[in-house]
Each structure stands twice: as C-alpha cells, then as structure tokens.
N, C-alpha and C. Protein backbone atom coordinates (compact mmCIF):
# COMPACT_ATOMS: atom_id res chain seq x y z
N UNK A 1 -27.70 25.55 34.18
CA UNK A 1 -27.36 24.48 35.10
C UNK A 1 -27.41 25.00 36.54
N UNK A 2 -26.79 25.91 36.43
CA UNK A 2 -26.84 26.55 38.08
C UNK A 2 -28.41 27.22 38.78
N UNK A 3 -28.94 27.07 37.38
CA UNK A 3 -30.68 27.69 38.16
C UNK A 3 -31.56 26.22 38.21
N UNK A 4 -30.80 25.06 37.73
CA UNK A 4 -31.44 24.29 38.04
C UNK A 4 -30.69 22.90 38.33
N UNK A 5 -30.06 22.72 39.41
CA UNK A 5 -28.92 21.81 39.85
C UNK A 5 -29.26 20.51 39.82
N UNK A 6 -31.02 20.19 40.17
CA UNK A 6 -31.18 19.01 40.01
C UNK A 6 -31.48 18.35 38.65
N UNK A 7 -31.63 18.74 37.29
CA UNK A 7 -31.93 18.88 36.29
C UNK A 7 -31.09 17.23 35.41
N UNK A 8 -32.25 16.55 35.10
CA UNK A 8 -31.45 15.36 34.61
C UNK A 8 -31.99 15.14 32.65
N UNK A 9 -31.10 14.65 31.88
CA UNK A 9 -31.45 14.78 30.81
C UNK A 9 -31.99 12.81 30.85
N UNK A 10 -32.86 13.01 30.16
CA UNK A 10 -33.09 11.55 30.18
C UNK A 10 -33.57 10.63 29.10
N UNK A 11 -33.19 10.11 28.37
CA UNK A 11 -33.76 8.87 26.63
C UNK A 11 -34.59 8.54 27.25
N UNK A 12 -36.14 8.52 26.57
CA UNK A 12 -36.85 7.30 26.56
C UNK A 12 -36.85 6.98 25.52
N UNK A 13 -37.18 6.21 26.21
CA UNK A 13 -37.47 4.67 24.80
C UNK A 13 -38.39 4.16 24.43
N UNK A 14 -39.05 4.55 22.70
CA UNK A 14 -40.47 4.52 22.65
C UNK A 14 -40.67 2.82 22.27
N UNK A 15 -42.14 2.54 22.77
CA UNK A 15 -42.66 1.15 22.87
C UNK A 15 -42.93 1.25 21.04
N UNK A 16 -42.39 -0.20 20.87
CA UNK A 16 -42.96 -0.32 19.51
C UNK A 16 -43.80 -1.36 19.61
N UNK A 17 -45.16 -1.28 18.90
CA UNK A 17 -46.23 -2.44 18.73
C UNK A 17 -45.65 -3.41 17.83
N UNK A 18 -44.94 -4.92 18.44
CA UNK A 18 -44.39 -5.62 17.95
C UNK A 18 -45.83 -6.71 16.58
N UNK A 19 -46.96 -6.35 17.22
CA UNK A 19 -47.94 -7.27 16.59
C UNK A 19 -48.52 -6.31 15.42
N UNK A 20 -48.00 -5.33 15.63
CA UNK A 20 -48.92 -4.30 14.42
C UNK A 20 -48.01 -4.66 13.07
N UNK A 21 -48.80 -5.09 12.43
CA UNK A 21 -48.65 -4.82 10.47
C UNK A 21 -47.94 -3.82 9.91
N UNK A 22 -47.02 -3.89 9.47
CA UNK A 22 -46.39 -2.92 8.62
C UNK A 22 -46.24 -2.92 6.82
N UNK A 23 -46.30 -1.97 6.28
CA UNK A 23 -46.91 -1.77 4.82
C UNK A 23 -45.55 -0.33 4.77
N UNK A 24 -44.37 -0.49 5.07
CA UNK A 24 -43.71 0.72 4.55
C UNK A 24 -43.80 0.58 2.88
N UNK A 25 -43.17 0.22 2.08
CA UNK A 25 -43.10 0.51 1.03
C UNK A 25 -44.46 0.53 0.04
N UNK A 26 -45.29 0.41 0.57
CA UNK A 26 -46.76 0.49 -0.32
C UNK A 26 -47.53 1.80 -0.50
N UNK A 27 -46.88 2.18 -1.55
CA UNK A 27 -47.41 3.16 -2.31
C UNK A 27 -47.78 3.60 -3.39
N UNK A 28 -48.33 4.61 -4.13
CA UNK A 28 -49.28 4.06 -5.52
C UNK A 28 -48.76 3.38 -6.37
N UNK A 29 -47.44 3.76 -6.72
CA UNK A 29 -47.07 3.10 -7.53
C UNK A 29 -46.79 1.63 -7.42
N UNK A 30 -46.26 1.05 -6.39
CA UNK A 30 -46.65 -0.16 -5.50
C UNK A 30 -47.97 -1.16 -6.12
N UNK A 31 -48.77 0.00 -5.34
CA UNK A 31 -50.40 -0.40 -5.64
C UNK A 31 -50.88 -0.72 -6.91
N UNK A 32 -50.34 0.39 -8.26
CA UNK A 32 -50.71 0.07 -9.53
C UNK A 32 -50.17 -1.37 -9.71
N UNK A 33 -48.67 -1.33 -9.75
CA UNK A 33 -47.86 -2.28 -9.84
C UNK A 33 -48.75 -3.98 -9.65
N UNK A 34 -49.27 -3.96 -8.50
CA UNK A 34 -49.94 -5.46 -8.04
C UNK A 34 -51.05 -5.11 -8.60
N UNK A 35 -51.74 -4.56 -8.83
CA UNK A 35 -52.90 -4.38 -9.78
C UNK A 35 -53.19 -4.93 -11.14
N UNK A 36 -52.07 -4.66 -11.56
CA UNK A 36 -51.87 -4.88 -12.85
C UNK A 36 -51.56 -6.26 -12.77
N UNK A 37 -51.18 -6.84 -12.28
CA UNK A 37 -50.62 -8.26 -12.36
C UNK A 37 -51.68 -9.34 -12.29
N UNK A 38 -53.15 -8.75 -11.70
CA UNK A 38 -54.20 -9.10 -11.02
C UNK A 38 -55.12 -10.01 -12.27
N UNK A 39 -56.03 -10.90 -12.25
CA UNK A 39 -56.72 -11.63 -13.45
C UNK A 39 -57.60 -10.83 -13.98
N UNK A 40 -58.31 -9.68 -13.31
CA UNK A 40 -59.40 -8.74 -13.48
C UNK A 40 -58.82 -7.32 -13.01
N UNK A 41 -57.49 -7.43 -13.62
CA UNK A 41 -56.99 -6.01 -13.31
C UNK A 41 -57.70 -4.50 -14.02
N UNK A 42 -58.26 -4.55 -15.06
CA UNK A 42 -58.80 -3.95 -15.60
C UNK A 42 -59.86 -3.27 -14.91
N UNK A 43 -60.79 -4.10 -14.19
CA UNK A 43 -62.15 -3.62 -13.56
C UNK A 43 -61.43 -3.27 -11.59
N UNK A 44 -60.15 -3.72 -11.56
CA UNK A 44 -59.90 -3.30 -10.28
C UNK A 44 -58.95 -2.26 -10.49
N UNK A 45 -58.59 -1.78 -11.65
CA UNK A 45 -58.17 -0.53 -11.84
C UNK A 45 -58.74 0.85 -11.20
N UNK A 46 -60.32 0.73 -12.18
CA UNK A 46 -61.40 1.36 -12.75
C UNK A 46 -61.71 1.66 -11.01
N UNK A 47 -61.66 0.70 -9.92
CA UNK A 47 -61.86 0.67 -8.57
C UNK A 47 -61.01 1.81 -7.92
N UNK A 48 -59.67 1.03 -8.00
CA UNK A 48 -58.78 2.06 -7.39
C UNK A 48 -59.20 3.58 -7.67
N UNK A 49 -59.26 4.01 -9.07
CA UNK A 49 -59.04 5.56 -9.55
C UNK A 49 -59.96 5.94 -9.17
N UNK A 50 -61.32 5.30 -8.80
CA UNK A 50 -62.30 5.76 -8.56
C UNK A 50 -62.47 5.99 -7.08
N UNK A 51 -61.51 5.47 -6.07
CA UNK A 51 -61.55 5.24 -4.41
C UNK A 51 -60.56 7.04 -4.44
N UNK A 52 -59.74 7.11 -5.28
CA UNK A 52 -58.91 8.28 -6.09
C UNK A 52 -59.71 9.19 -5.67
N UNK A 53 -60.58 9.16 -7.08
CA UNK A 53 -61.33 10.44 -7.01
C UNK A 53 -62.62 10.73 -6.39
N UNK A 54 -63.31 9.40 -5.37
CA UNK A 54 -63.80 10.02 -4.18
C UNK A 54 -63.15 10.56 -2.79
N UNK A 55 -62.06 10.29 -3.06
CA UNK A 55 -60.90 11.20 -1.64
C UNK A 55 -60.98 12.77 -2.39
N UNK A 56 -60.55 12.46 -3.24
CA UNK A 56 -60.09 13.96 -3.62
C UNK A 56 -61.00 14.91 -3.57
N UNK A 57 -62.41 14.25 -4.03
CA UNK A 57 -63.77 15.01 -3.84
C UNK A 57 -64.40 15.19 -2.72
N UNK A 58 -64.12 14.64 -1.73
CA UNK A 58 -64.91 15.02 -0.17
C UNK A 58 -63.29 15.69 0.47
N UNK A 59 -62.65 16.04 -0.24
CA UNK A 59 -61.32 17.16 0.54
C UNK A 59 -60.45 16.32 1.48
N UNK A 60 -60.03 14.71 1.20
CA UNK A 60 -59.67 14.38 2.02
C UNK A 60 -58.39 13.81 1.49
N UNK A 61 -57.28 13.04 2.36
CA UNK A 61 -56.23 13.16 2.08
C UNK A 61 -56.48 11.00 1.23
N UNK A 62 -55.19 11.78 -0.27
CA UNK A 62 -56.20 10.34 -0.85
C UNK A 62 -55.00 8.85 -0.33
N UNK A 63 -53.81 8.87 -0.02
CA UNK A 63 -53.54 7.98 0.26
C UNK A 63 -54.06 6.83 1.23
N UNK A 64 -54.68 7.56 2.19
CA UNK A 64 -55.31 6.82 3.67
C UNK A 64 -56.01 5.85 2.97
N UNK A 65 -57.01 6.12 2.40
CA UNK A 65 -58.52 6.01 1.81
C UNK A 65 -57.83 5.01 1.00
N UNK A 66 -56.99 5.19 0.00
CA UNK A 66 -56.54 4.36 -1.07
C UNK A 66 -55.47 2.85 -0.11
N UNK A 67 -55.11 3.39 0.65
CA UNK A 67 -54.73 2.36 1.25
C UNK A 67 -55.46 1.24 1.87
N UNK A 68 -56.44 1.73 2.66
CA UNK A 68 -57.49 1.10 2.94
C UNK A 68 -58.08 0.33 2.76
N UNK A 69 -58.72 0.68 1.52
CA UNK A 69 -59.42 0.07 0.14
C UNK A 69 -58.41 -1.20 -0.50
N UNK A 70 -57.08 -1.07 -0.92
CA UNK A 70 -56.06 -2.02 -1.23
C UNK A 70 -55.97 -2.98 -0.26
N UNK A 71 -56.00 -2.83 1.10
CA UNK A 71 -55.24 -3.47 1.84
C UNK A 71 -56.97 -4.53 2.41
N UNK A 72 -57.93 -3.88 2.26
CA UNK A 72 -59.38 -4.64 2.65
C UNK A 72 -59.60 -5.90 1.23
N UNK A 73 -59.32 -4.96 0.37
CA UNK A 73 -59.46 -5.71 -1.34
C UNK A 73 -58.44 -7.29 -1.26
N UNK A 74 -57.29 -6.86 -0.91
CA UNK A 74 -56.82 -8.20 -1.24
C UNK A 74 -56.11 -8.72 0.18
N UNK A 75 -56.97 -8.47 0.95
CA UNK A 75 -56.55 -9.20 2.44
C UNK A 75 -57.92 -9.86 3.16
N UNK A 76 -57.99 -10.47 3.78
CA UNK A 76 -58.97 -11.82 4.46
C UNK A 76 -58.56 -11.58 5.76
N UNK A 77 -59.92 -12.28 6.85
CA UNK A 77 -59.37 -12.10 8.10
C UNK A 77 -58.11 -13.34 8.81
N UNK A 78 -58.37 -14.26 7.57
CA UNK A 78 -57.54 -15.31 7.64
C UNK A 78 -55.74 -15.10 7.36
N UNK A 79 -55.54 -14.25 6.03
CA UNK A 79 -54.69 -13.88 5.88
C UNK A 79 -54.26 -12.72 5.42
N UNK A 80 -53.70 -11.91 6.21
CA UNK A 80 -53.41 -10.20 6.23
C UNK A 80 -52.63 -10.14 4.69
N UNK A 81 -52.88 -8.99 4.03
CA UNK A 81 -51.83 -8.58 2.77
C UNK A 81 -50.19 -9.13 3.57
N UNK A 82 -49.35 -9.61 2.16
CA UNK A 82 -48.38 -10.02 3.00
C UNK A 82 -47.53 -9.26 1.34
N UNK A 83 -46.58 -8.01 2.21
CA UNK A 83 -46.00 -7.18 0.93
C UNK A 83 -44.61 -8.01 0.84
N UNK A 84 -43.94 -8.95 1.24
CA UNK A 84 -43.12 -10.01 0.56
C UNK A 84 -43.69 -10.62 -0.26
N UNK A 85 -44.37 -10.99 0.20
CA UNK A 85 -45.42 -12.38 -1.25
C UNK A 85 -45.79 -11.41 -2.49
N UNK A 86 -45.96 -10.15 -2.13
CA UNK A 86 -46.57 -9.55 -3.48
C UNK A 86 -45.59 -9.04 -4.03
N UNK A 87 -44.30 -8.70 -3.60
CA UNK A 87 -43.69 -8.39 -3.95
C UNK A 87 -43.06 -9.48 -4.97
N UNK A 88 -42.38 -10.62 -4.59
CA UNK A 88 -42.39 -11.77 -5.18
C UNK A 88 -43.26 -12.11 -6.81
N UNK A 89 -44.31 -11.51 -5.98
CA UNK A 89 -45.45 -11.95 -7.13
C UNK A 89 -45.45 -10.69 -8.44
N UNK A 90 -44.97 -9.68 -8.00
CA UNK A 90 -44.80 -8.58 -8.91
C UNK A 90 -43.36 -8.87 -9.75
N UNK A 91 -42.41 -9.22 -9.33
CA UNK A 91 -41.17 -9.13 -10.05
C UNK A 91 -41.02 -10.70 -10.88
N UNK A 92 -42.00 -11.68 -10.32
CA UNK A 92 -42.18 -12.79 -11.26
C UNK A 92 -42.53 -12.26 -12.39
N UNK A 93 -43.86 -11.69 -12.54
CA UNK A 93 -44.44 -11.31 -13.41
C UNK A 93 -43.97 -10.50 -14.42
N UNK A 94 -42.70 -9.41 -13.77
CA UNK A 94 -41.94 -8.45 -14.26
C UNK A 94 -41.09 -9.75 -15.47
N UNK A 95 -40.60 -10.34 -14.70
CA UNK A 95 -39.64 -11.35 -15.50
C UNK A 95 -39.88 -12.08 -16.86
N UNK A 96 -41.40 -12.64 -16.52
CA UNK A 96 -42.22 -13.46 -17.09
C UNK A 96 -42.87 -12.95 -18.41
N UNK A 97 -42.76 -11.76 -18.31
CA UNK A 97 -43.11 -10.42 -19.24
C UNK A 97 -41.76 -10.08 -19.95
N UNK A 98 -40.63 -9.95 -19.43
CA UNK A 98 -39.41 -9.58 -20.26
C UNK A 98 -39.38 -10.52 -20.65
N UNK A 99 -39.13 -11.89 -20.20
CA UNK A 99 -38.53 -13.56 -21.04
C UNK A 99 -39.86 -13.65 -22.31
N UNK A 100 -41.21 -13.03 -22.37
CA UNK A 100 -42.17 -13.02 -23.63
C UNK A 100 -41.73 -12.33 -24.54
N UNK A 101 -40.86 -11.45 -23.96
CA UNK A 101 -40.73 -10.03 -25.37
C UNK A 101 -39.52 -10.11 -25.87
C-alpha cells in the first residue's frame, strides 16, 4: 500500500449476451435421452455415434462437434432447439413408458 498510495481495487462487471441461446444442461446423456424418444430414433442414433466417432478420429474434442450436429438436427431457422419443450417431451415419454409397463 505504501509503494503504491494511489492503488484502487475495482469489480467489473462482466456484460452478459442477453440474446445468446443457452443449452446448459445438454449433454450426452441429455442428447441420447431425446433421441430415443424420436420416430426414427434408430437411424438418428446410428448419426449421432457416428458424428462420435468422426471427432474422436480427426483428434478433436467430441462434445463441440456433437453438439452442433444435435442442435442443427433438430433446430430450424424459424425455431431454435428449445431445451424446456424437450425436456417436457422427454419426461412425457418417460411417464408414458412407465404407465405401459
């Protein structure tokens, strides 16, 4: 303090992009999850593992890539992935599946 008297500590405060999209909880298991629920889940499986194991094979990190791919697959420029609605749409299904068995 004394070698530097004018010395001020100061918070900033970081800008958050109020218009940017957020996807916290979407992750593979996430991803399988709505997959499976899907009418042609089978052949969009076979997609995913395969978006998988071309990350893994050019050395690259595979979530990005896999995200990507999910979020282009079942989003429009009309209407962005919306992870409430799928979420919704996953635990119906969860239900709809226990009340069969």
């Amino acid at each position: 303090m004394s070698d530097n008297p004018d010395f001020e500590i100061v918070v900033k405060e970081i800008k958050q992009n109020k218009s940017k999209q957020s996807y916290k909880k979407l992750d593979f298991k996430f991803i399988e999850s709505y997959i499976s629920i899907q009418p042609d889940a089978e052949k969009i499986m076979r997609e995913y593992e395969a978006i998988k194991i071309s990350a893994k094979s050019l050395g690259r990190s595979v979530y990005p890539d896999t995200k990507r791919w999910f979020l282009e697959k079942f989003s429009s420029e009309d209407k962005p992935f919306d992870m409430d609605e799928a979420t919704r749409e996953i635990e119906t299904a969860a239900a709809q599946a226990g009340a069969a068995a």
